[in-house]
PDB file of N, CA and C in Angstrom:
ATOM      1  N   UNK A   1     133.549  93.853  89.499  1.00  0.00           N
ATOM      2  CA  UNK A   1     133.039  95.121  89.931  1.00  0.00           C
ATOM      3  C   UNK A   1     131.929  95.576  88.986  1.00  0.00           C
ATOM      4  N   UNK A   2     130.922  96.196  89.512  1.00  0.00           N
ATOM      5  CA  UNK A   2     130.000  96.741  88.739  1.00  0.00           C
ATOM      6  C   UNK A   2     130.127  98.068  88.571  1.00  0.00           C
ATOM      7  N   UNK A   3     129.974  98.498  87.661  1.00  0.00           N
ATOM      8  CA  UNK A   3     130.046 100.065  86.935  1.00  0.00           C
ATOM      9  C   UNK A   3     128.955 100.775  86.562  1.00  0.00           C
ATOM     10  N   UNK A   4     128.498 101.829  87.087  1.00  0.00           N
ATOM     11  CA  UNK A   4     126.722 102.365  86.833  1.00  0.00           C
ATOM     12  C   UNK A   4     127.782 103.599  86.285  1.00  0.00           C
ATOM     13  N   UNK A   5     127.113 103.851  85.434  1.00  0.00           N
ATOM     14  CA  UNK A   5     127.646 105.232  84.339  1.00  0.00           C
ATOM     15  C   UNK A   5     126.415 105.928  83.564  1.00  0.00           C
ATOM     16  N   UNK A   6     125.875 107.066  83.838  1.00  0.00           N
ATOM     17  CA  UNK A   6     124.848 108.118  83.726  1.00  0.00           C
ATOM     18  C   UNK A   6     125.348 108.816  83.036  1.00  0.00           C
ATOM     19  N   UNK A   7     124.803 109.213  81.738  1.00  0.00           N
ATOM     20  CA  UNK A   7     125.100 110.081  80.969  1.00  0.00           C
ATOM     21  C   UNK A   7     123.888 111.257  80.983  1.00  0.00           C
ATOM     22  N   UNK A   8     124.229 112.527  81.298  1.00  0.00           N
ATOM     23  CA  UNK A   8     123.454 113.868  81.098  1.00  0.00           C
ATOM     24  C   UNK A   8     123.927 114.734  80.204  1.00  0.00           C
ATOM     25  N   UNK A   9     122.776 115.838  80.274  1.00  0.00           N
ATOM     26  CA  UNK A   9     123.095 116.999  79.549  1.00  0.00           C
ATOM     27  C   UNK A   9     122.606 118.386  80.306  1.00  0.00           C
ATOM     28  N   UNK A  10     122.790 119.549  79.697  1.00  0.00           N
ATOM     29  CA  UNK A  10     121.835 120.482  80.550  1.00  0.00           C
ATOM     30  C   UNK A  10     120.354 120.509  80.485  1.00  0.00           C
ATOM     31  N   UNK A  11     119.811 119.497  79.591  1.00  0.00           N
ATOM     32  CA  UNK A  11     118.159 119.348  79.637  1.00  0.00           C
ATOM     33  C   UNK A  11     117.797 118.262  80.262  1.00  0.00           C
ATOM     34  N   UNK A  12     118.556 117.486  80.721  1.00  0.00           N
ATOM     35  CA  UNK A  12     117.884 116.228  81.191  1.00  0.00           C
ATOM     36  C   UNK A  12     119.081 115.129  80.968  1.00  0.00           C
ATOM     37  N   UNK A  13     118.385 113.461  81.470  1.00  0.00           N
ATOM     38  CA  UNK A  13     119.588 112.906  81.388  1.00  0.00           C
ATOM     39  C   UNK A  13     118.907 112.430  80.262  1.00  0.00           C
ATOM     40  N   UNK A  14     120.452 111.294  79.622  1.00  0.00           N
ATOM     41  CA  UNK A  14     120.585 110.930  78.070  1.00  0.00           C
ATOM     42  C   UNK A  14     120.874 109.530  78.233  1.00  0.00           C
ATOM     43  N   UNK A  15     121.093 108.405  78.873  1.00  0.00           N
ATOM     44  CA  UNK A  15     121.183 106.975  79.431  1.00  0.00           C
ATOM     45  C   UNK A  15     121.840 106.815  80.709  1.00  0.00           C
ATOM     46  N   UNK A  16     121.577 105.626  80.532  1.00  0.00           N
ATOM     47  CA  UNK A  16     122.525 105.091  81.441  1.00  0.00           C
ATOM     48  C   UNK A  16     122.855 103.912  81.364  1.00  0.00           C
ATOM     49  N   UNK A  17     123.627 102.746  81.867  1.00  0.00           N
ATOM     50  CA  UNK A  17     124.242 101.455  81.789  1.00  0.00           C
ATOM     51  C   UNK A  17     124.806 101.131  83.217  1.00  0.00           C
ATOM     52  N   UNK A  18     124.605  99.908  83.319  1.00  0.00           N
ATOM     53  CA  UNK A  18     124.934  99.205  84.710  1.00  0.00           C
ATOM     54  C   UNK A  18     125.607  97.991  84.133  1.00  0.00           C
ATOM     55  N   UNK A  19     127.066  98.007  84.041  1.00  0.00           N
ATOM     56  CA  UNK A  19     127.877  96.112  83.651  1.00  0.00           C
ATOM     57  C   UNK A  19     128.815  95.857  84.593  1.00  0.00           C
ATOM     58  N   UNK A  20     128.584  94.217  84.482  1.00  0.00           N
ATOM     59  CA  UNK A  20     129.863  93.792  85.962  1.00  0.00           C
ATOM     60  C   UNK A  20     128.688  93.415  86.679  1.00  0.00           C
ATOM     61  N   UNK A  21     129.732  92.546  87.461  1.00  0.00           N
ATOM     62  CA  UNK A  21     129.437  92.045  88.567  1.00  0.00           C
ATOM     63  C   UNK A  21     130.007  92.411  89.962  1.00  0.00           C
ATOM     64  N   UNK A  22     129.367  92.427  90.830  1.00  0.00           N
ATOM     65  CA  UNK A  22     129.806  92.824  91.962  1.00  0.00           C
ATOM     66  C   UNK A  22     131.012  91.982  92.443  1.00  0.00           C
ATOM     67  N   UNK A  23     131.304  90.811  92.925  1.00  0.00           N
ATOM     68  CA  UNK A  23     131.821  90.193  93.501  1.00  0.00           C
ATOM     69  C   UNK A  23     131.914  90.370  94.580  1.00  0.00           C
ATOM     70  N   UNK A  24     130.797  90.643  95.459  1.00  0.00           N
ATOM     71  CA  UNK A  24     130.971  90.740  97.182  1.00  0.00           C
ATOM     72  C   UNK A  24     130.991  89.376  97.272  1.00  0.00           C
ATOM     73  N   UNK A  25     130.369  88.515  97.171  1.00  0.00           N
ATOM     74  CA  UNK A  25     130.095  87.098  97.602  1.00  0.00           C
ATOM     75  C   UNK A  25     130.023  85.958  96.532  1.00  0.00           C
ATOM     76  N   UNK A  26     129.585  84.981  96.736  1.00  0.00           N
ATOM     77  CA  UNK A  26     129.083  84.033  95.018  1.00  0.00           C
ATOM     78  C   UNK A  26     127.665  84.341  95.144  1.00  0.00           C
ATOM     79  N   UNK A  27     127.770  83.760  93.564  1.00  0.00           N
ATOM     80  CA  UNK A  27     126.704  83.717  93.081  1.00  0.00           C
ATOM     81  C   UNK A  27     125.175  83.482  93.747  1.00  0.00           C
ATOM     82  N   UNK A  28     124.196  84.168  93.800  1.00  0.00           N
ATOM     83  CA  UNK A  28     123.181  83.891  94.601  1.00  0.00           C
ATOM     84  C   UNK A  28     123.277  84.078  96.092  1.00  0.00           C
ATOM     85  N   UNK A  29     124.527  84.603  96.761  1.00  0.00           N
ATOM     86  CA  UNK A  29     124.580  85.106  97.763  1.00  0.00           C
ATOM     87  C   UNK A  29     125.209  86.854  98.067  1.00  0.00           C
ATOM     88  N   UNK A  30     125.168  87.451  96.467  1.00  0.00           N
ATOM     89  CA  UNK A  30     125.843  88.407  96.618  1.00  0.00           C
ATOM     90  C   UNK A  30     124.700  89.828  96.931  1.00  0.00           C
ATOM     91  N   UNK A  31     124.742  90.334  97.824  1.00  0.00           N
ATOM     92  CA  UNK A  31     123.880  91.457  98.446  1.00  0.00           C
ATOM     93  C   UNK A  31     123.956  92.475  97.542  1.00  0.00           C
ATOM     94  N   UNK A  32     125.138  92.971  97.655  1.00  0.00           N
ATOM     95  CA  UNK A  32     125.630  94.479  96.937  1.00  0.00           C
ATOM     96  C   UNK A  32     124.645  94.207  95.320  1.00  0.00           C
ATOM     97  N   UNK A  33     125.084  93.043  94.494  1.00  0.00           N
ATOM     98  CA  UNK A  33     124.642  92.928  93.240  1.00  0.00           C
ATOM     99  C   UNK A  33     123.079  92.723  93.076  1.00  0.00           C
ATOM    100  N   UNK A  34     122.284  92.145  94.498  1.00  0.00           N
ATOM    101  CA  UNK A  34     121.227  92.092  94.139  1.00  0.00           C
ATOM    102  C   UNK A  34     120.516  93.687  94.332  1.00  0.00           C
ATOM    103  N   UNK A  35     121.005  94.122  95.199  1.00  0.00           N
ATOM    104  CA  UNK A  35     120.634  95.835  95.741  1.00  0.00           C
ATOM    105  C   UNK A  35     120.447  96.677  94.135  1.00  0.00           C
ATOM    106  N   UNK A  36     121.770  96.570  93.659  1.00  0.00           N
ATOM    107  CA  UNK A  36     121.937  97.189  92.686  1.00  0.00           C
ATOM    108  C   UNK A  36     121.170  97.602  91.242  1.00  0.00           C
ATOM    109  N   UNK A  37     120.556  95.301  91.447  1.00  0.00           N
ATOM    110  CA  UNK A  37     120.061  94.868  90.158  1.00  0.00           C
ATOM    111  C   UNK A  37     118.157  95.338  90.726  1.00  0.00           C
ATOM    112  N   UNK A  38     117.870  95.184  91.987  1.00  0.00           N
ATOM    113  CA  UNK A  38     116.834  95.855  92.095  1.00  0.00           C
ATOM    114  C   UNK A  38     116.674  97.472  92.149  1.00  0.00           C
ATOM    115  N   UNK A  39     117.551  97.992  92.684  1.00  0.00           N
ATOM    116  CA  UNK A  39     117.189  99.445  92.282  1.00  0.00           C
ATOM    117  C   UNK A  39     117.241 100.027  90.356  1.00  0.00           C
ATOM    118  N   UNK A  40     118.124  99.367  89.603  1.00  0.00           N
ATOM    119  CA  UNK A  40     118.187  99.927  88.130  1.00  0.00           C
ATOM    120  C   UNK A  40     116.853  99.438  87.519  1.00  0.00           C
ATOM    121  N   UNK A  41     116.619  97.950  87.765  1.00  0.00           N
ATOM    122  CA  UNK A  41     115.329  97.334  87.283  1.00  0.00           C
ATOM    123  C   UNK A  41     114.543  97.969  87.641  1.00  0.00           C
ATOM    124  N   UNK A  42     114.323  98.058  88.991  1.00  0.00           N
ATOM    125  CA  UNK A  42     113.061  99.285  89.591  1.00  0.00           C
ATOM    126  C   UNK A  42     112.858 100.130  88.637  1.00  0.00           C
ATOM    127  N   UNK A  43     114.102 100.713  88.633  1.00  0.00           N
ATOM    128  CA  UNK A  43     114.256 101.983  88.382  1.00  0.00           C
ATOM    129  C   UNK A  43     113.505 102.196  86.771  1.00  0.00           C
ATOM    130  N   UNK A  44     113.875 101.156  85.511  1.00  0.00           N
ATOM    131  CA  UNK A  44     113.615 101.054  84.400  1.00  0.00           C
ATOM    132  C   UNK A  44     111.990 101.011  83.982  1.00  0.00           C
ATOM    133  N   UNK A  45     111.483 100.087  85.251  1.00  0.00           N
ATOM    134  CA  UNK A  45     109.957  99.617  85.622  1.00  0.00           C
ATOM    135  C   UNK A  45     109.397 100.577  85.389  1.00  0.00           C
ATOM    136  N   UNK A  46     109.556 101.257  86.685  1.00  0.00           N
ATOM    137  CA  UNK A  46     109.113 103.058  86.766  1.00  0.00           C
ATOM    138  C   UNK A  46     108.777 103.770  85.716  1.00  0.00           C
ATOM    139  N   UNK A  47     110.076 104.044  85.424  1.00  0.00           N
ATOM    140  CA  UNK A  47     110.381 104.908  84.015  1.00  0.00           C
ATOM    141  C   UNK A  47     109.246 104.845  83.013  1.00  0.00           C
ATOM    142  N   UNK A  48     108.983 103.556  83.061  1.00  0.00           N
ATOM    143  CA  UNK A  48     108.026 103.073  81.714  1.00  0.00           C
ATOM    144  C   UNK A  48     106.803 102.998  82.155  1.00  0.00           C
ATOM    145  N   UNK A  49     106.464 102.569  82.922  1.00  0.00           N
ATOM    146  CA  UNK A  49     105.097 102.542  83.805  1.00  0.00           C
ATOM    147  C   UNK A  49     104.048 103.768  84.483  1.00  0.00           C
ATOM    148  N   UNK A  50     105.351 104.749  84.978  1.00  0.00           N
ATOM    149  CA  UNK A  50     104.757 105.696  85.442  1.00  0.00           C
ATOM    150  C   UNK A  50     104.602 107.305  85.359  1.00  0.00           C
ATOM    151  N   UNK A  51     105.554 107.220  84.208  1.00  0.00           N
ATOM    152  CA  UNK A  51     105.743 108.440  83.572  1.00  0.00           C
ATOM    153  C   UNK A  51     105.876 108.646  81.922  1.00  0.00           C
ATOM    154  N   UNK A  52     105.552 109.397  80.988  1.00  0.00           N
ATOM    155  CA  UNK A  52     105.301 109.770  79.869  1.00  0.00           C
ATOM    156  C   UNK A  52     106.916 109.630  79.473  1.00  0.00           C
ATOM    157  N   UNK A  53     107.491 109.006  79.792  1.00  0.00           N
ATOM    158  CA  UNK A  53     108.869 109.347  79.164  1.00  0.00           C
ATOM    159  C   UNK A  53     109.257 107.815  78.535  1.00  0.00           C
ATOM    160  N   UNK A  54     109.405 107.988  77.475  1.00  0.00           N
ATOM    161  CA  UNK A  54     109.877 106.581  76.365  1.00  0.00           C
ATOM    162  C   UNK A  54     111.092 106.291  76.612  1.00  0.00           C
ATOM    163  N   UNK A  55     111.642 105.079  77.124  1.00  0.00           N
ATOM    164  CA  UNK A  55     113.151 104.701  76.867  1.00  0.00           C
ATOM    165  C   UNK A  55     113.345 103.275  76.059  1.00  0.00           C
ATOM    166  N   UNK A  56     114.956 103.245  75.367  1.00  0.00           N
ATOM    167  CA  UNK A  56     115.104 102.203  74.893  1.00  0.00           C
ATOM    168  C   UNK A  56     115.909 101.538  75.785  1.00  0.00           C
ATOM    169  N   UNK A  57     115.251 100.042  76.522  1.00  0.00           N
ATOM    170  CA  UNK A  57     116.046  99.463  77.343  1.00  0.00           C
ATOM    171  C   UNK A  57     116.697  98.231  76.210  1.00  0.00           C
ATOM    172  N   UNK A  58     117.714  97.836  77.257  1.00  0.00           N
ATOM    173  CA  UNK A  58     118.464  96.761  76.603  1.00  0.00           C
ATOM    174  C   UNK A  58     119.210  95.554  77.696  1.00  0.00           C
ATOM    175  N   UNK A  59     119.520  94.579  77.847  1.00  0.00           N
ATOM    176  CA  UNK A  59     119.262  93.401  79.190  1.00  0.00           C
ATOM    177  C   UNK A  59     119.737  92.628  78.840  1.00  0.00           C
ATOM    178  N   UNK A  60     120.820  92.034  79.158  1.00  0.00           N
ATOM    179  CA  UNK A  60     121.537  90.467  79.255  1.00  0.00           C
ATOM    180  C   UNK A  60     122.496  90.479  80.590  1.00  0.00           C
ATOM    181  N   UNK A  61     123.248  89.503  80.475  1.00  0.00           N
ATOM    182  CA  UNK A  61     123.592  89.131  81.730  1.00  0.00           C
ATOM    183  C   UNK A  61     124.915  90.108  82.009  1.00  0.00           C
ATOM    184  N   UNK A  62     125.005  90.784  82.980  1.00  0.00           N
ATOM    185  CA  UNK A  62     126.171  91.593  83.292  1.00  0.00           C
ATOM    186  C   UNK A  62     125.602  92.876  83.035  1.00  0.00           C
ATOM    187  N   UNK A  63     124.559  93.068  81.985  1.00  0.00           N
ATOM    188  CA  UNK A  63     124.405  94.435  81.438  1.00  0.00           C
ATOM    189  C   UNK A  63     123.233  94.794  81.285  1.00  0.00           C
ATOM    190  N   UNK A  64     122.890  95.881  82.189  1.00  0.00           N
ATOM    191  CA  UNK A  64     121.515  96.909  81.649  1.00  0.00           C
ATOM    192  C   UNK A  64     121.827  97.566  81.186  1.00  0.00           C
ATOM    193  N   UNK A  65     120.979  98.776  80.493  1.00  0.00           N
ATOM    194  CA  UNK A  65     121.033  99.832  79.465  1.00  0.00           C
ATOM    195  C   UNK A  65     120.104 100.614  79.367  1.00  0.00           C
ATOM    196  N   UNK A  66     119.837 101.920  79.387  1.00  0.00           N
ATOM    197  CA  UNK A  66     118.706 102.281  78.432  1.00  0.00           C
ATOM    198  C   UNK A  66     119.138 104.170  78.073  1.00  0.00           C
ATOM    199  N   UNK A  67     118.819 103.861  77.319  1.00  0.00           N
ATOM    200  CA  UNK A  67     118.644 105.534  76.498  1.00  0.00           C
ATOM    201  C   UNK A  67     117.107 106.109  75.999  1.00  0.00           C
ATOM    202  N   UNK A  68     117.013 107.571  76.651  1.00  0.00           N
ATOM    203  CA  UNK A  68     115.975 108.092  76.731  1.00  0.00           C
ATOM    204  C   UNK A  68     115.545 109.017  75.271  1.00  0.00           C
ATOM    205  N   UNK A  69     114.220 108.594  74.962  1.00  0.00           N
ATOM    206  CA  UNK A  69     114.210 109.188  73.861  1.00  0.00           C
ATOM    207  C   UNK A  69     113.451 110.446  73.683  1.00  0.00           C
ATOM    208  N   UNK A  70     114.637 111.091  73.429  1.00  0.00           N
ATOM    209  CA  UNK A  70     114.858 112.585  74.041  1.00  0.00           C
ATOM    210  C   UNK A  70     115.366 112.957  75.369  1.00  0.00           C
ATOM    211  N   UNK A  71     114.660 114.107  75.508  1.00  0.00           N
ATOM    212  CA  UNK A  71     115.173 114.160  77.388  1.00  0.00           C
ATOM    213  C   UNK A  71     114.087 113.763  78.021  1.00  0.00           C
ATOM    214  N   UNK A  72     114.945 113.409  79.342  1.00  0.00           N
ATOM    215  CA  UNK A  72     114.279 112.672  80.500  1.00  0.00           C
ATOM    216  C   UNK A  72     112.839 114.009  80.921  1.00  0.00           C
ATOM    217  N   UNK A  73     111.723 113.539  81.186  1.00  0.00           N
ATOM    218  CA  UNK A  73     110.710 113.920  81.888  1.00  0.00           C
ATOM    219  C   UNK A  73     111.110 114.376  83.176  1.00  0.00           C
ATOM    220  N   UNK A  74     110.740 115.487  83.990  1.00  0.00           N
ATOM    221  CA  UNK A  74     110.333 115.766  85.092  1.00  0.00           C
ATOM    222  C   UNK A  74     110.037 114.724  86.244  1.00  0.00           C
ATOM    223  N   UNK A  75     109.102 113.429  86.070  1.00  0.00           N
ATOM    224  CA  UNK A  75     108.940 112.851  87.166  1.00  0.00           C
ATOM    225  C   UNK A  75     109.631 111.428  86.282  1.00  0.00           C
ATOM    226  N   UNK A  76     110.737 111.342  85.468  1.00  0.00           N
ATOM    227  CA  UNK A  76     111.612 110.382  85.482  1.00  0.00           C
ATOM    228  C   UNK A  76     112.749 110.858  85.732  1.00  0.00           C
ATOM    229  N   UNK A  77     112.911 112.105  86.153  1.00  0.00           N
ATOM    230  CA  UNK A  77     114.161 112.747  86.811  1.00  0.00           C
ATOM    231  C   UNK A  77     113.905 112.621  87.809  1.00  0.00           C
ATOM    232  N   UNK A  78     113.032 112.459  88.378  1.00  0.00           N
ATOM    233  CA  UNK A  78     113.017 112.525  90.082  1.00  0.00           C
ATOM    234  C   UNK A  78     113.265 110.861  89.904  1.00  0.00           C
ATOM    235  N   UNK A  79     113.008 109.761  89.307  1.00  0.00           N
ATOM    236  CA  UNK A  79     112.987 108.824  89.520  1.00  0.00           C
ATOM    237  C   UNK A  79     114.782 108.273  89.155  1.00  0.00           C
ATOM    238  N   UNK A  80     115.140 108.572  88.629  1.00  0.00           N
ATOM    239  CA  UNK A  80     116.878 108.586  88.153  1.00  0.00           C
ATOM    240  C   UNK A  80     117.201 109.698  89.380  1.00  0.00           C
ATOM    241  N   UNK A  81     117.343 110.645  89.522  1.00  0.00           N
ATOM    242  CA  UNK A  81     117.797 110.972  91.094  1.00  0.00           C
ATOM    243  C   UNK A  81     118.057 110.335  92.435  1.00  0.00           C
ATOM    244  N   UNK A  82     116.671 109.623  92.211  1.00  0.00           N
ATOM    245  CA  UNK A  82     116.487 108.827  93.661  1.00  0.00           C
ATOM    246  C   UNK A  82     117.489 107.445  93.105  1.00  0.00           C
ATOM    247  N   UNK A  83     117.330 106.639  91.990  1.00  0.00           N
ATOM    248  CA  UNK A  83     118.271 105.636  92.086  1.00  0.00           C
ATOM    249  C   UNK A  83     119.887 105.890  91.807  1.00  0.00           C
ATOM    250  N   UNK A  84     120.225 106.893  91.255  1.00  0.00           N
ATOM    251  CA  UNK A  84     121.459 107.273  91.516  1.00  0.00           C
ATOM    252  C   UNK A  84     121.991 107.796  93.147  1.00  0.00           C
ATOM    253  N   UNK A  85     121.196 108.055  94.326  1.00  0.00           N
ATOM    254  CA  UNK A  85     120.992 108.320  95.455  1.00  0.00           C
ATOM    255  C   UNK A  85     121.203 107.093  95.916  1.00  0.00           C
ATOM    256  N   UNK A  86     120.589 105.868  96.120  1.00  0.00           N
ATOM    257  CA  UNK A  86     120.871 104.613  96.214  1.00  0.00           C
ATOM    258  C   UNK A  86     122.059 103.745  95.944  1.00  0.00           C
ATOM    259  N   UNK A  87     122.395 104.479  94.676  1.00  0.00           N
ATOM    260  CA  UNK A  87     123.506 103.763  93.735  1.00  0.00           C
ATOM    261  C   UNK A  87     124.833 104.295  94.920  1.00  0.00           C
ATOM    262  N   UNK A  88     124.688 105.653  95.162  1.00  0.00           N
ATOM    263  CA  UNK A  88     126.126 106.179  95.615  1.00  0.00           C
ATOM    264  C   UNK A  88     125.627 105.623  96.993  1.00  0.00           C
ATOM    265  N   UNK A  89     124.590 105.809  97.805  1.00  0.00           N
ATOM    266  CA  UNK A  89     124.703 105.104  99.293  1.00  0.00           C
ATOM    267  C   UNK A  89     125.530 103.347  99.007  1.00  0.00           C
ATOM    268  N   UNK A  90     125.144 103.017  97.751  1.00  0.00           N
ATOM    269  CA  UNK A  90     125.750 101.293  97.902  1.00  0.00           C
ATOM    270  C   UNK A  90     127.112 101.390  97.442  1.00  0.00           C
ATOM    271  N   UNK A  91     127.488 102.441  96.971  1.00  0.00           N
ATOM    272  CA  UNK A  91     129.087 102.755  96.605  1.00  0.00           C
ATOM    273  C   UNK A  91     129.828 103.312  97.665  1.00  0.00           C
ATOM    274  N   UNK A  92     129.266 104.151  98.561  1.00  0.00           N
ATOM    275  CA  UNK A  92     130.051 104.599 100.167  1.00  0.00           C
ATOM    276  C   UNK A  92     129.852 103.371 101.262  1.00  0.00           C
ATOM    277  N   UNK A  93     128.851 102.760 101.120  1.00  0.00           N
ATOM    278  CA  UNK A  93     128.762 101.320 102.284  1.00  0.00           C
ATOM    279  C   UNK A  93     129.213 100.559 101.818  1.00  0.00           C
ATOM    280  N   UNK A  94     129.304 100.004 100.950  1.00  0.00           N
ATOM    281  CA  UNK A  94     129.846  98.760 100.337  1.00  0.00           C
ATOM    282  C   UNK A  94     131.296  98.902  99.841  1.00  0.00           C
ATOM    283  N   UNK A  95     132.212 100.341  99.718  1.00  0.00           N
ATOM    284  CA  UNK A  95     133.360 100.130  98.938  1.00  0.00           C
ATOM    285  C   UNK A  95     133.685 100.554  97.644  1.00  0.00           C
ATOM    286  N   UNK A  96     134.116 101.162  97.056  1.00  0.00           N
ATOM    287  CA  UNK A  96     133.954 101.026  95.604  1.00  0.00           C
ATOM    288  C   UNK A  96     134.573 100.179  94.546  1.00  0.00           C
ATOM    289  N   UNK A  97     135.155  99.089  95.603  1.00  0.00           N
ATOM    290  CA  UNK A  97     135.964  98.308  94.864  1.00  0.00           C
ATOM    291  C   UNK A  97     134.636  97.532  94.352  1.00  0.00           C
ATOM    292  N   UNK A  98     133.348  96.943  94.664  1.00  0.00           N
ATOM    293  CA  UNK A  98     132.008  96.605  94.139  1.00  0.00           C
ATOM    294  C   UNK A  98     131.175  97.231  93.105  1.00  0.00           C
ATOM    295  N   UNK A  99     130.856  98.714  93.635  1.00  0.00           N
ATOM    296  CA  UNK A  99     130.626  99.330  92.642  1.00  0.00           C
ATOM    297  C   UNK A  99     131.186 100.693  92.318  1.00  0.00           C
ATOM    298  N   UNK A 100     130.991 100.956  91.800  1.00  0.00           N
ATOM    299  CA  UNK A 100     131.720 102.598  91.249  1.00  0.00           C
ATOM    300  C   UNK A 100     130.570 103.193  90.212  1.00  0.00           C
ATOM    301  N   UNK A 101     129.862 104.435  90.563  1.00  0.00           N
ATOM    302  CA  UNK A 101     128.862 105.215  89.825  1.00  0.00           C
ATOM    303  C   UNK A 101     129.606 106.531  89.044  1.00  0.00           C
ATOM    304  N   UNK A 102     129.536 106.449  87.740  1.00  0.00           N
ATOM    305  CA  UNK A 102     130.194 106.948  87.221  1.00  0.00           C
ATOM    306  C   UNK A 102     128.887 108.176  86.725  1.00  0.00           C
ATOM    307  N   UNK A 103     129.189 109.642  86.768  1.00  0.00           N
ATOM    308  CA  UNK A 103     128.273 110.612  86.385  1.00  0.00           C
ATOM    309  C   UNK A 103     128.845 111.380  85.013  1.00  0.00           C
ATOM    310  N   UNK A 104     128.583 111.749  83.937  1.00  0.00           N
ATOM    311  CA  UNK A 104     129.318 112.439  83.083  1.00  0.00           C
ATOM    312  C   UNK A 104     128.184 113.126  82.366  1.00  0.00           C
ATOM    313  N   UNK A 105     129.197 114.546  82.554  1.00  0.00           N
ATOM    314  CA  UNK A 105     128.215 115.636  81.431  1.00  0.00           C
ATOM    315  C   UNK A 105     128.722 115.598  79.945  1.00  0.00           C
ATOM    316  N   UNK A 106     127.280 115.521  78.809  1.00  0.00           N
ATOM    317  CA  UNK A 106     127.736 115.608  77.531  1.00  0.00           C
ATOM    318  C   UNK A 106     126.875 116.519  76.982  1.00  0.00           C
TER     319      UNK A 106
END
């Protein structure tokens, strides 16, 4: 199972992490995990590419990461909105026995 877990605050968000594997299918045929692994990657792309907001990413197999240094920007909140939006559409269609999006205020 894969686990997306978002950490916020009242100024903005503060990371996030994506580990696990889906196990809808094997390897190289699994949908849910590739959905997933393209929306966070997207999502990280973005972040860095298209908005003023610095993060520290981190990447190996099973596990993304990144923590924002400081708070999240304005148009990297809209961009973490929209993939947490994604994240929970692939957690109500797919089951949550695949994935499970975990939100927590700190």
């Amino acid at each position: 199972m894969i686990t997306a877990t978002v950490l916020k605050n009242p100024s903005g968000y503060v990371s996030f992490e994506c580990k696990g594997h889906a196990g809808f299918s094997r390897k190289g045929r699994d949908i849910v995990c590739a959905a997933v692994s393209m929306l966070t990657i997207n999502t990280a792309n973005s972040i860095m590419a298209l908005t003023g907001t610095s993060i520290n990413i981190s990447e190996n197999d099973g596990l993304l990461s990144w923590t924002f240094d400081g708070c999240s920007e304005r148009d990297a909140t809209l961009l973490m909105d929209s993939m947490i939006l994604g994240l929970r559409s692939i957690e109500n269609d797919y089951n949550s026995k695949y994935l499970t999006l975990v939100i927590k205020e700190v």
